[in-house]
Protein backbone atom coordinates (compact mmCIF):
# COMPACT_ATOMS: atom_id res chain seq x y z
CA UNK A 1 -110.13 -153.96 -142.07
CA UNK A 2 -107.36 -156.09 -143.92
CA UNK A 3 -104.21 -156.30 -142.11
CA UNK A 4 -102.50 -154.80 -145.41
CA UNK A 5 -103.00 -151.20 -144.45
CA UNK A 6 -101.93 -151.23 -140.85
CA UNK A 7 -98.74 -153.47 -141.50
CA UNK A 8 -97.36 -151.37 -144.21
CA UNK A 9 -98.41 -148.38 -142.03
CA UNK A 10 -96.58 -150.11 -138.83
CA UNK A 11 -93.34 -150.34 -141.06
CA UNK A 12 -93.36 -147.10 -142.04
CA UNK A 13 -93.21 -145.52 -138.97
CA UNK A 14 -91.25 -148.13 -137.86
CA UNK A 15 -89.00 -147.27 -140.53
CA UNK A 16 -89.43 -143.61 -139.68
CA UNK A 17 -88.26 -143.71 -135.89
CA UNK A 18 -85.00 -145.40 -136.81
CA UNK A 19 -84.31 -143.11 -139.29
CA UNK A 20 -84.51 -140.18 -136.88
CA UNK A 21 -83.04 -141.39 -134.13
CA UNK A 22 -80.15 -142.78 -136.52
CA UNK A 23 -79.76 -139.69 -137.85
CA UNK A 24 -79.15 -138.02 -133.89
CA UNK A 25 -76.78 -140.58 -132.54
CA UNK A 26 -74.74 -140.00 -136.01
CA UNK A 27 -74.97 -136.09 -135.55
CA UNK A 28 -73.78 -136.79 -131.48
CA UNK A 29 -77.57 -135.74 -130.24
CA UNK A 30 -79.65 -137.33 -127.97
CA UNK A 31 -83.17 -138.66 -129.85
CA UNK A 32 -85.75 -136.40 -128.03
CA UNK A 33 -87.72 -138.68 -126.54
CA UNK A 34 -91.45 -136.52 -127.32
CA UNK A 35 -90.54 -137.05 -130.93
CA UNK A 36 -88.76 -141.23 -130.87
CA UNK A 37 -91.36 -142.62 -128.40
CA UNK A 38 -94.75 -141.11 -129.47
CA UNK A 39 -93.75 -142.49 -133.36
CA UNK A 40 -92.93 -145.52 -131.57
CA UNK A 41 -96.37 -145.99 -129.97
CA UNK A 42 -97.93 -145.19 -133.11
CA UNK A 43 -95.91 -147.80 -135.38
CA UNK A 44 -96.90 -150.24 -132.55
CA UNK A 45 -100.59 -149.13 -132.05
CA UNK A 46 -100.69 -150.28 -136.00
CA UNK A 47 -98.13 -153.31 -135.19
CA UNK A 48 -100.95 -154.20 -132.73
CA UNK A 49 -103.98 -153.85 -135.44
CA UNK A 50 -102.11 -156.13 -138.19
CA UNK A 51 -101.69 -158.68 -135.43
CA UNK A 52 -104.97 -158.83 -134.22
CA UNK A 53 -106.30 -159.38 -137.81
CA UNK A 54 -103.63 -162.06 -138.64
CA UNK A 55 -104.13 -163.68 -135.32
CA UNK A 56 -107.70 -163.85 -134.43
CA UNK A 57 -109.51 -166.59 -137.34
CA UNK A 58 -112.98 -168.28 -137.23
CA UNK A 59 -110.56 -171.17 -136.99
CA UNK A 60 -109.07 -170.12 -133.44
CA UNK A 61 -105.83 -168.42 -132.69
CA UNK A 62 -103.50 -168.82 -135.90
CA UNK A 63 -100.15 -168.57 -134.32
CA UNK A 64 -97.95 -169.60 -137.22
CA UNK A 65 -93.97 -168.93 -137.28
CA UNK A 66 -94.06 -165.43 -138.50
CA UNK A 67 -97.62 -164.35 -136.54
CA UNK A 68 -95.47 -165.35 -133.89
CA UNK A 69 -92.17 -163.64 -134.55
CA UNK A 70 -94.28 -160.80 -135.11
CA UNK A 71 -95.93 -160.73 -132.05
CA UNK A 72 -92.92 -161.45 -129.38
CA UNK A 73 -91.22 -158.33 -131.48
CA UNK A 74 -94.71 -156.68 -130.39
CA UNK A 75 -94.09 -157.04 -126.87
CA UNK A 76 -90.84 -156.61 -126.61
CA UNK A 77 -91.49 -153.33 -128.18
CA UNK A 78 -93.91 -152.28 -126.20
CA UNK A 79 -92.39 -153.35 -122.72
CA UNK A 80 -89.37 -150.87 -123.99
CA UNK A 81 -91.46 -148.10 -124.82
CA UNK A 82 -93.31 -148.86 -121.41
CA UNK A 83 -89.65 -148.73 -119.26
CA UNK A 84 -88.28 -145.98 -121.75
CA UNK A 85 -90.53 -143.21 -119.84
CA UNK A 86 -88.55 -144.45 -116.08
CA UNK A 87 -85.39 -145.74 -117.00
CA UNK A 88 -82.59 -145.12 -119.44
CA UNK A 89 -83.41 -148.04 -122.70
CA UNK A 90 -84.63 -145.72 -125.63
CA UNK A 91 -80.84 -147.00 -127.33
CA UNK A 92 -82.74 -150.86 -127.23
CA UNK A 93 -85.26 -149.10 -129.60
CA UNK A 94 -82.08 -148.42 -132.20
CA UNK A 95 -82.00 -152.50 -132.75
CA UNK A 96 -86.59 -153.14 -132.01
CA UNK A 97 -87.49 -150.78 -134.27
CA UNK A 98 -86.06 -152.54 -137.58
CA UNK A 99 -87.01 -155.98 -136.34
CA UNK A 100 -90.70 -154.56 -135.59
CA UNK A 101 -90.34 -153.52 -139.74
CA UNK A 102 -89.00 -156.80 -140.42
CA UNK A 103 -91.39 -159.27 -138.38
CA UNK A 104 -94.69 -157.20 -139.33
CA UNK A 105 -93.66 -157.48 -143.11
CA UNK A 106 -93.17 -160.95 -142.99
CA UNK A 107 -96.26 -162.00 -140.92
CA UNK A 108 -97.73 -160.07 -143.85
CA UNK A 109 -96.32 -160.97 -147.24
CA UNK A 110 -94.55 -164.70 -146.67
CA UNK A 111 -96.74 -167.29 -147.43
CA UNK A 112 -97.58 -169.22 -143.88
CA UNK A 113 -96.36 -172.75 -143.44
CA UNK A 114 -99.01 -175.64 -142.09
CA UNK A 115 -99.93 -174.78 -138.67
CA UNK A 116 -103.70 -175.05 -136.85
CA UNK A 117 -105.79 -172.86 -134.89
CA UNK A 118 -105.77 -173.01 -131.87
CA UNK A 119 -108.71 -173.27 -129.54
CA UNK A 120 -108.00 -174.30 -126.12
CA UNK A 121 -108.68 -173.91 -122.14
CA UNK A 122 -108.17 -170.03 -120.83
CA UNK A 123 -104.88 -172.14 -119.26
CA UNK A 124 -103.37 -172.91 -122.09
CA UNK A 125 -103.79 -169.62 -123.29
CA UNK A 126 -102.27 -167.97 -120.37
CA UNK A 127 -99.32 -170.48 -120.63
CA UNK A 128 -98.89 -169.29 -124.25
CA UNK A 129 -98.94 -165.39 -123.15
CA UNK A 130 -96.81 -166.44 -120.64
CA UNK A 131 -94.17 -168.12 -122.94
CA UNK A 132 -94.74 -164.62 -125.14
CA UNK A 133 -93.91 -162.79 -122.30
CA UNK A 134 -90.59 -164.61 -120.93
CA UNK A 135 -89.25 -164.76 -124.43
CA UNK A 136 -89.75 -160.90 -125.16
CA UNK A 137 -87.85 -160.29 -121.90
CA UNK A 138 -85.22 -162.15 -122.35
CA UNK A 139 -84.90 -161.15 -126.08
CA UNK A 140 -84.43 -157.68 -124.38
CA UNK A 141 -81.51 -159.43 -122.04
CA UNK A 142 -79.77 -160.65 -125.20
CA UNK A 143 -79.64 -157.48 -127.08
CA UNK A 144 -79.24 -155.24 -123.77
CA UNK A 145 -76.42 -157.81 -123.29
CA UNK A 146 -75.05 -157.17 -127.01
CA UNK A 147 -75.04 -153.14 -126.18
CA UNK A 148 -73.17 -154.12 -122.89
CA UNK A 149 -70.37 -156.09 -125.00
CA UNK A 150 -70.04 -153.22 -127.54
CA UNK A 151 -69.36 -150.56 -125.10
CA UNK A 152 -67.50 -152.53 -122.66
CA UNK A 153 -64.71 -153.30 -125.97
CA UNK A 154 -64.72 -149.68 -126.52
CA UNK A 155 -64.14 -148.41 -123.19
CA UNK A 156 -61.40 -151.24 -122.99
CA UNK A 157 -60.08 -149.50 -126.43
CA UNK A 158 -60.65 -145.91 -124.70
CA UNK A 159 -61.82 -145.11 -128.69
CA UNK A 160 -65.43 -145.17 -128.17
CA UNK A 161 -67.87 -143.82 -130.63
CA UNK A 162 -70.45 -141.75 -131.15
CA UNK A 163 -73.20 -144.34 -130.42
CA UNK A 164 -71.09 -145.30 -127.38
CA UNK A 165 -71.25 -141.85 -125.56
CA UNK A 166 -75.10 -141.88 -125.83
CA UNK A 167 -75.21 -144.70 -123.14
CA UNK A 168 -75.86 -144.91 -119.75
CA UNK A 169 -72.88 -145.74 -117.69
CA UNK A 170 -71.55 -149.04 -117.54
CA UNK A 171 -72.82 -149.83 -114.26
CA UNK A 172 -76.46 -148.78 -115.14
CA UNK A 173 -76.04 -151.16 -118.44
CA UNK A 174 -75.25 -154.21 -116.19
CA UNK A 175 -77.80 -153.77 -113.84
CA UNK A 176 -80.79 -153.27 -116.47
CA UNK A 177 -79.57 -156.50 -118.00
CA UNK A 178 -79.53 -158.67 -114.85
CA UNK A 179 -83.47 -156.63 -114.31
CA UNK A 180 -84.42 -157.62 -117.42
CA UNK A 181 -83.00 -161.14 -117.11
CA UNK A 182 -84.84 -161.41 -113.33
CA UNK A 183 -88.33 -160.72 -114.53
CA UNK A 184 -87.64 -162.84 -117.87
CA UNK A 185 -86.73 -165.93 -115.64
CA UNK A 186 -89.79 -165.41 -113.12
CA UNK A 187 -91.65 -165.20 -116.39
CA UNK A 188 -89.93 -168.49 -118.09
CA UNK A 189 -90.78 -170.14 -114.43
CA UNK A 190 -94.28 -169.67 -114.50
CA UNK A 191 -94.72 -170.21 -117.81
CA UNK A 192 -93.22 -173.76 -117.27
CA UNK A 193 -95.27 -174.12 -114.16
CA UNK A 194 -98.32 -173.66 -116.03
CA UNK A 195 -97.34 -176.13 -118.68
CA UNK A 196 -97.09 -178.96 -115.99
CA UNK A 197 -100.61 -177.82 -114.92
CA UNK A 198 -102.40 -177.64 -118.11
CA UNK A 199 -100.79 -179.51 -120.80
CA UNK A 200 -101.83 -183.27 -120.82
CA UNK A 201 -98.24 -184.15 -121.50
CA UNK A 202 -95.21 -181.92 -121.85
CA UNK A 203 -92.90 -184.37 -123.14
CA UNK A 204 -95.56 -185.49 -126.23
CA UNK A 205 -93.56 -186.36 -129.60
CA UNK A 206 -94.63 -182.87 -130.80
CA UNK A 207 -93.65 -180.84 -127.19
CA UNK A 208 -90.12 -182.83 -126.28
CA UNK A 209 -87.76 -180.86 -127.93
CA UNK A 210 -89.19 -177.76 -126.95
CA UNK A 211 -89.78 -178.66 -123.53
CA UNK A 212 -86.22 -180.05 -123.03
CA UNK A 213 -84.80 -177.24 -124.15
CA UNK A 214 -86.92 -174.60 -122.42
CA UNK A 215 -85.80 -176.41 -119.30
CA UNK A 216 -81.80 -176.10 -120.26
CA UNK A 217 -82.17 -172.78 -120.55
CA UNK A 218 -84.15 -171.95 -117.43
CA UNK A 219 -81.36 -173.94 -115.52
CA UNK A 220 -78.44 -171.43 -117.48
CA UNK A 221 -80.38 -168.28 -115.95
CA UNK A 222 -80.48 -169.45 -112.61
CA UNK A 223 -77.10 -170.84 -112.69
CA UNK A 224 -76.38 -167.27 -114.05
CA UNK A 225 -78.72 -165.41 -111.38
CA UNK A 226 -77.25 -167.52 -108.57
CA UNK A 227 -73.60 -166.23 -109.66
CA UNK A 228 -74.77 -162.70 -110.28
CA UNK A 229 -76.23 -163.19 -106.66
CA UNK A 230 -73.38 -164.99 -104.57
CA UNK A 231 -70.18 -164.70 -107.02
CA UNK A 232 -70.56 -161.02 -108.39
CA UNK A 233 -70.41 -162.20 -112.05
CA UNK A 234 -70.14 -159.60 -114.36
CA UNK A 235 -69.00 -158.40 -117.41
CA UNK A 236 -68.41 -161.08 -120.54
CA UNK A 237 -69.04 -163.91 -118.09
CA UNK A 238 -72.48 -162.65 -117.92
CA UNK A 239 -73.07 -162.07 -121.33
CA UNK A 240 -71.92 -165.40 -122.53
CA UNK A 241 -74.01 -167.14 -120.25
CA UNK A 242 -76.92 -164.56 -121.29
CA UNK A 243 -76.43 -165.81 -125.14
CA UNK A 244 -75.99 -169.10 -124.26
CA UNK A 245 -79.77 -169.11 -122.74
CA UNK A 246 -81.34 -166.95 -124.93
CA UNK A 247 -80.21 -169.64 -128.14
CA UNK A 248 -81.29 -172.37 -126.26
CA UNK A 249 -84.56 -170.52 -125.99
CA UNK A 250 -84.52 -169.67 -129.63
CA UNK A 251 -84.33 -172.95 -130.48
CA UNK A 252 -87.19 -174.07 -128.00
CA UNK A 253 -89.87 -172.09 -129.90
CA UNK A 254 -88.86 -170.95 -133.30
CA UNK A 255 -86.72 -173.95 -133.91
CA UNK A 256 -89.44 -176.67 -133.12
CA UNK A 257 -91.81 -174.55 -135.26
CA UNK A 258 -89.96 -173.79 -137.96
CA UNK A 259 -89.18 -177.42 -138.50
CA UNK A 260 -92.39 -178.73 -137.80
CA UNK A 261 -94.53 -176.08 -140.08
CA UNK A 262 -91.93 -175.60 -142.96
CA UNK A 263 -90.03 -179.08 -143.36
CA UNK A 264 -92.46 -181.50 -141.79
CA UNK A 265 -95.46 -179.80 -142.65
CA UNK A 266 -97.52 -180.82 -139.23
């Protein structure tokens, strides 16, 4: 099957479960979870076929820019969905859901820039699903951390909205973010360990910049762990240092290949 059908399928639903649970936050409801999450599984059960006929070529794995984007919004989506049946995070869904729309569409309909397929040892395919991983984690830090600023101005204000009253205390929004920001830097860890171990050089002209910056923004999350841990940082301390790693990040993978596939063509 074409990956036509299930990507315009995908953003459909996609589509369709931010509509609804748009439409309850503006009406002052809770989104009932047996209605937002099982549309959710099902735009990403389709999410999931489009990617695996985009991804998977005669050529190898064909991880362009926007194969890519399309697959850490994948994840991320489906590590939400995954903690949305324990833990309070269905509001994340509010901001994944349009960027699931917006990534499958892309990966779909914009023309690909010059990238290969890639065929390599199991490692360096665990150090790429590792990568995947870390960055959908810590893409969940930077918009959990977004949320947190919102409602922290608003409670500040004592005006807070609609939207506002349909989150989880204050307390339980800091400590999901510093969770999320945990396993994303275990993640980022072992996904530079196993770098070191299988690439033949991490700081090749092609892997420098990415490397270099990976590594900046693995030392901002500890720093920002280690005063979480012994200074009690909180509040817009933490989120700035939260944004702070997560561009850094950015820039390590979709920076490097943007540049490299769309303006140097290699």
């Amino acid at each position: 099957m074409q990956p036509l059908l299930p990507s315009v399928i995908a953003a459909a639903l996609y589509a369709a479960a931010t509509s609804y649970q748009s439409l309850r936050l503006i009406a002052r409801k809770t989104p009932d979870k047996r209605i937002l999450l099982p549309l959710g599984l099902l735009a990403l059960l389709a999410h999931v076929a489009s990617l695996f006929g985009q991804l998977i070529t005669p050529s190898g794995l064909y991880l362009d820019f926007f194969n890519a984007a399309s697959l850490i919004a994948a994840a991320v989506i489906a590590l939400i969905l995954l903690a949305a049946l324990r833990i309070p995070v269905t509001i994340l869904l509010l901001l994944l859901f349009p960027l699931g729309c917006l990534t499958v569409l892309f990966a779909q309909f914009v023309p690909a820039g010059t990238t290969q397929g890639i065929r390599e040892h199991p490692g360096i395919l665990a150090h790429i699903l590792l990568s995947i991983l870390a960055y959908g984690l810590l893409t969940i830090a930077m918009f959990q951390s977004l949320l947190l600023l919102v409602q922290d101005r608003q409670l500040k204000h004592k005006h807070p909205s609609g939207l506002i009253r349909s989150f989880p205390p204050l307390q339980t929004m800091e400590s999901l973010l510093f969770g999320f920001l945990w396993a994303g830097w275990l993640l980022l860890s072992l996904s530079l360990l196993s770098g070191w171990l299988y690439l033949d050089d991490l700081f090749a002209q092609h892997l420098v910049h990415k490397t270099l910056l990976a590594c900046l923004a693995w030392v901002i999350f500890a720093v920002l762990l280690w005063g979480r841990h012994q200074r009690g940082w909180r509040g817009h301390k933490a989120i700035r240092w939260t944004l702070a790693g997560f561009c850094l990040l950015m820039l390590a993978y979709f920076g490097s290949k943007l540049v490299r596939e769309f303006i140097l063509h290699i």
